[in-house]
N, C-alpha and C. Protein backbone atom coordinates (compact mmCIF):
# COMPACT_ATOMS: atom_id res chain seq x y z
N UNK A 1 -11.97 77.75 -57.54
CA UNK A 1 -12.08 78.37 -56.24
C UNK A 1 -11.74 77.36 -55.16
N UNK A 2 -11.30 77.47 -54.44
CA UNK A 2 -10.83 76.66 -52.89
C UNK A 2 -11.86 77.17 -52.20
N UNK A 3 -11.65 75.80 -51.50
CA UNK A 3 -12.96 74.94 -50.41
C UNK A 3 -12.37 75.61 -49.24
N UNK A 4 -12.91 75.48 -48.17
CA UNK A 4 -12.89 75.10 -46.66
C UNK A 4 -14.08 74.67 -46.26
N UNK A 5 -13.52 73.56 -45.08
CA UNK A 5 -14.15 72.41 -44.64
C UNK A 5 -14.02 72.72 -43.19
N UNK A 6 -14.84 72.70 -42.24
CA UNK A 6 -14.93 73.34 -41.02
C UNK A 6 -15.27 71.73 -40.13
N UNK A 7 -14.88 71.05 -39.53
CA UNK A 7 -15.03 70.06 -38.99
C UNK A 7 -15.45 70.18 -36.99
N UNK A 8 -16.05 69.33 -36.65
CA UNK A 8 -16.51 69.65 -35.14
C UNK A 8 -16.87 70.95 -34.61
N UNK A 9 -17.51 71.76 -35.31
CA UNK A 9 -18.25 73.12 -35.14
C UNK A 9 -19.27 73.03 -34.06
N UNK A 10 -19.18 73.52 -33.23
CA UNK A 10 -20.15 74.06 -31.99
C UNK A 10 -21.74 74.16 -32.38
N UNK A 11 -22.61 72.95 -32.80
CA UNK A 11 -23.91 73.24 -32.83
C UNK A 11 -24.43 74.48 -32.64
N UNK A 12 -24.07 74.78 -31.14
CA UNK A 12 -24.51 76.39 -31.31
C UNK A 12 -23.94 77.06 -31.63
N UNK A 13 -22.94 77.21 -32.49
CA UNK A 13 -22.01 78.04 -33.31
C UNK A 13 -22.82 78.09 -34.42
N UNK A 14 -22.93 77.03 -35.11
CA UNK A 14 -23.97 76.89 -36.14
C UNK A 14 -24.92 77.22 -36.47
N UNK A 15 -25.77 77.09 -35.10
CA UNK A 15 -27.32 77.83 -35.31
C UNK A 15 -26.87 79.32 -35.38
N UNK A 16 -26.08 80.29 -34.65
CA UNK A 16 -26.14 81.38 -34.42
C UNK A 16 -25.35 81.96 -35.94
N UNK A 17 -25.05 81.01 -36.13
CA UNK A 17 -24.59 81.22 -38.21
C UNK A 17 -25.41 81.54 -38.82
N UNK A 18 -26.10 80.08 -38.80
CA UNK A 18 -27.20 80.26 -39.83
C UNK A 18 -28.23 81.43 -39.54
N UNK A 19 -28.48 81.40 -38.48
CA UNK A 19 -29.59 82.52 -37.95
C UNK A 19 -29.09 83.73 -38.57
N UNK A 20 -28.24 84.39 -38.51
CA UNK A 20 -27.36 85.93 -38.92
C UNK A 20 -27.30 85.61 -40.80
N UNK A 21 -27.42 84.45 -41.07
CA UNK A 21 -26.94 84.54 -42.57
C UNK A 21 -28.73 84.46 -43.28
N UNK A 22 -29.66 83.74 -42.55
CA UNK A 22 -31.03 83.72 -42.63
C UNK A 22 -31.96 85.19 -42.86
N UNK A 23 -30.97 86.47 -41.15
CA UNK A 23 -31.42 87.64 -41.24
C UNK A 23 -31.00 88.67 -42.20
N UNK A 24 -29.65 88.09 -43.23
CA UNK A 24 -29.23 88.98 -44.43
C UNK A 24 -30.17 88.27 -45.55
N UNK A 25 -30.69 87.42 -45.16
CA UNK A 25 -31.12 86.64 -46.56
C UNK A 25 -30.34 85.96 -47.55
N UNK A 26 -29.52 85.52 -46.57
CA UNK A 26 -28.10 84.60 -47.68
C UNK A 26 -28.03 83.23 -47.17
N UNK A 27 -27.64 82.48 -48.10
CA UNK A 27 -27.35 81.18 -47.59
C UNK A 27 -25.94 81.21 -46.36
N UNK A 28 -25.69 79.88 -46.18
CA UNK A 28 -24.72 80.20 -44.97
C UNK A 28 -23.47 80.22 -45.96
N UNK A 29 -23.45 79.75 -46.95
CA UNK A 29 -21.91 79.80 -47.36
C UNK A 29 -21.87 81.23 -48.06
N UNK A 30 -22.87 81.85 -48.53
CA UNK A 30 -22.85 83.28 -48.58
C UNK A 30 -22.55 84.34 -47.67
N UNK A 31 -23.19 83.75 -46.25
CA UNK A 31 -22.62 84.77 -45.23
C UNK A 31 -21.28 84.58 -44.84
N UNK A 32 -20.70 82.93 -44.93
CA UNK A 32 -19.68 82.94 -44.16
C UNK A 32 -18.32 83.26 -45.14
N UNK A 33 -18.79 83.43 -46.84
CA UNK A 33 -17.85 83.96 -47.52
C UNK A 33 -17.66 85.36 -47.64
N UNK A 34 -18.93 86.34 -47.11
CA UNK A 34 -18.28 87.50 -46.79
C UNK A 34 -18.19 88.06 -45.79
N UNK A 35 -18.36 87.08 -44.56
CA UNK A 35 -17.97 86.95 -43.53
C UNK A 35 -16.15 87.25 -43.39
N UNK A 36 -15.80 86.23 -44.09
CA UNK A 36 -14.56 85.56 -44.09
C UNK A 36 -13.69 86.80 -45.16
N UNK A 37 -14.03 86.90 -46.23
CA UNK A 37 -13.84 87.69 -46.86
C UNK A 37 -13.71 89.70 -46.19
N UNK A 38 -14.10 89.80 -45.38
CA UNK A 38 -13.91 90.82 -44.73
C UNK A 38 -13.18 90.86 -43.76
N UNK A 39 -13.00 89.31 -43.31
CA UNK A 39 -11.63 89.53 -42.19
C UNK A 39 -10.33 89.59 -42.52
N UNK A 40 -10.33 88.50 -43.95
CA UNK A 40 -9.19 88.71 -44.89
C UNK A 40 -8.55 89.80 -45.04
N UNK A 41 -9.60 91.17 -45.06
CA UNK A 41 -9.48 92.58 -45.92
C UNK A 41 -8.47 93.09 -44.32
N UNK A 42 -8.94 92.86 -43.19
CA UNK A 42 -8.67 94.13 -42.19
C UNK A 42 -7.29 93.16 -41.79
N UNK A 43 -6.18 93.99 -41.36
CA UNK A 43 -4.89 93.52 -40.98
C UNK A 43 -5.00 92.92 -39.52
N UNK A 44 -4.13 92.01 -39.29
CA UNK A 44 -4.62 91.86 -37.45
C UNK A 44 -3.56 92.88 -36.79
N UNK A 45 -3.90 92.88 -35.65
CA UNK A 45 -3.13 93.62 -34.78
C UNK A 45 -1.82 93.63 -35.02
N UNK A 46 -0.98 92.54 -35.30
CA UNK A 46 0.54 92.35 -35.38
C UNK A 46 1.01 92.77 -36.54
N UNK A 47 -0.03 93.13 -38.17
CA UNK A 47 0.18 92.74 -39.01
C UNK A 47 0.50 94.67 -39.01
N UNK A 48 -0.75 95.45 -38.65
CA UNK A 48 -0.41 96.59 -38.59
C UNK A 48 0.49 97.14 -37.77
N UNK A 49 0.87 96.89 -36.48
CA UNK A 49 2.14 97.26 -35.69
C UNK A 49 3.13 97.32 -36.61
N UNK A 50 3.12 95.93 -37.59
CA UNK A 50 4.46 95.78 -38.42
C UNK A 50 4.85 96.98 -39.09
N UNK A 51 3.49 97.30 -39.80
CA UNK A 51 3.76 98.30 -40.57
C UNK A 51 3.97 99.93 -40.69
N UNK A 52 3.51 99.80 -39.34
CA UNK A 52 3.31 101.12 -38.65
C UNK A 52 4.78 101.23 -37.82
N UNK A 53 5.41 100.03 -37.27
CA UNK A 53 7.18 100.25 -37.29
C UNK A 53 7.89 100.80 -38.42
N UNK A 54 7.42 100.08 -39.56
CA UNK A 54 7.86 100.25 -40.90
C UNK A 54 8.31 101.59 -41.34
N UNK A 55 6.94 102.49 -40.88
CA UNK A 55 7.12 103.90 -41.21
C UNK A 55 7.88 104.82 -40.58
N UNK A 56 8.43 105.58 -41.63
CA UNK A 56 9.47 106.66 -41.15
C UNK A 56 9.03 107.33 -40.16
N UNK A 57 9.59 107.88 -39.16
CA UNK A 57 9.13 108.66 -37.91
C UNK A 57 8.54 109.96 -38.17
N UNK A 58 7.70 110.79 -38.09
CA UNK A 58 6.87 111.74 -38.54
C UNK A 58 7.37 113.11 -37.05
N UNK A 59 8.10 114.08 -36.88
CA UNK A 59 8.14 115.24 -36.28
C UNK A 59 6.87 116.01 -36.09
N UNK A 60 6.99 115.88 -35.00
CA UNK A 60 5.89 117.16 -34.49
C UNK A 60 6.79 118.17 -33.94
N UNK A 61 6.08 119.06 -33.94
CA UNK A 61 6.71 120.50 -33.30
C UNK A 61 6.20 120.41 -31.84
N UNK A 62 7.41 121.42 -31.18
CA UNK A 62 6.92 120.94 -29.98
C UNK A 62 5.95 121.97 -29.36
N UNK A 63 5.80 123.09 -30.13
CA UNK A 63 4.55 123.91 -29.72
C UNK A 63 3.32 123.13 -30.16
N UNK A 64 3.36 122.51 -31.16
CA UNK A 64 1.94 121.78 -31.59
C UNK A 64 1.64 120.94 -30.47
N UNK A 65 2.32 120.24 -29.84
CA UNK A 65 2.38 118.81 -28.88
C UNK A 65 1.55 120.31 -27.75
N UNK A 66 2.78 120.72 -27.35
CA UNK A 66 2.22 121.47 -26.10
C UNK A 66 0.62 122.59 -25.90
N UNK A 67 0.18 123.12 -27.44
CA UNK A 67 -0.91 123.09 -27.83
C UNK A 67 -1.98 122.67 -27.71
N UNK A 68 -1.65 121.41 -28.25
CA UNK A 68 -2.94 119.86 -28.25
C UNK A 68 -3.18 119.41 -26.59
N UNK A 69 -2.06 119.74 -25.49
CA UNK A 69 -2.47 119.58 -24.33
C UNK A 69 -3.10 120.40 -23.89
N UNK A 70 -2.68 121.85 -23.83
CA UNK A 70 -3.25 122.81 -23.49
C UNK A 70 -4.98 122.84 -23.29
N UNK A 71 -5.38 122.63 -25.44
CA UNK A 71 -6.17 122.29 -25.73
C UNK A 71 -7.02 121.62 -24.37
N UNK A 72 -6.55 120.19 -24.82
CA UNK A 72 -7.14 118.96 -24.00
C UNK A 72 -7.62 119.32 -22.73
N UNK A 73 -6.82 119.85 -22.07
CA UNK A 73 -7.70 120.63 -20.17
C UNK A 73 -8.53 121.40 -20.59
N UNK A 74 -8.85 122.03 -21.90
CA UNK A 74 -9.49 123.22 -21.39
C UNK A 74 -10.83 122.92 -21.92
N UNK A 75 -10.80 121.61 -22.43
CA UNK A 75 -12.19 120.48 -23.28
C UNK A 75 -12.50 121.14 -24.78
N UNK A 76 -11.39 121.19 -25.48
CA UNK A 76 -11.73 122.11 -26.97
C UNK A 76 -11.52 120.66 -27.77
C-alpha cells in the first residue's frame, strides 16, 4: 500500500482532524483514508464537464421544453 506524508499541516487543521476522526471513533489515519478515499470516488468539476462534453447531444421536443415552462409559472 502507498504512504502519504503530509508535511507543515495547520495545527489547527489537525486538531479539527483528529476531533471529527475521534467523533467516528477512528483513528486519524482511518478517517483521513476514507476521507481521502471518497474524494478519490467523486469526479471534480472539470473531470465531469469533460465527460458530459463527451456525450452525444440528447433532443428534446420542443413541446416538452415549452411544457416544462409553462409548467414552471404555474408552480407544478
Amino acid at each position: 500500500m502507498p504512504n502519504v506524508l503530509i508535511r507543515d499541516l495547520d495545527p489547527a487543521v489537525h486538531s479539527v482532524l483528529s476531533a471529527r476522526a475521534e467523533a467516528r471513533g477512528q483513528s486519524l489515519q482511518q478517517y483521513l483514508t476514507a476521507e481521502l478515499t471518497h474524494l478519490a470516488e467523486r469526479p471534480t468539476l472539470t473531470e465531469a464537464l469533460t465527460e458530459l462534453s463527451q456525450r452525444p447531444p440528447r433532443h428534446v421536443p420542443r413541446e416538452a421544453i415549452l411544457k416544462a415552462i409553462r409548467d414552471g409559472r404555474r408552480g407544478r
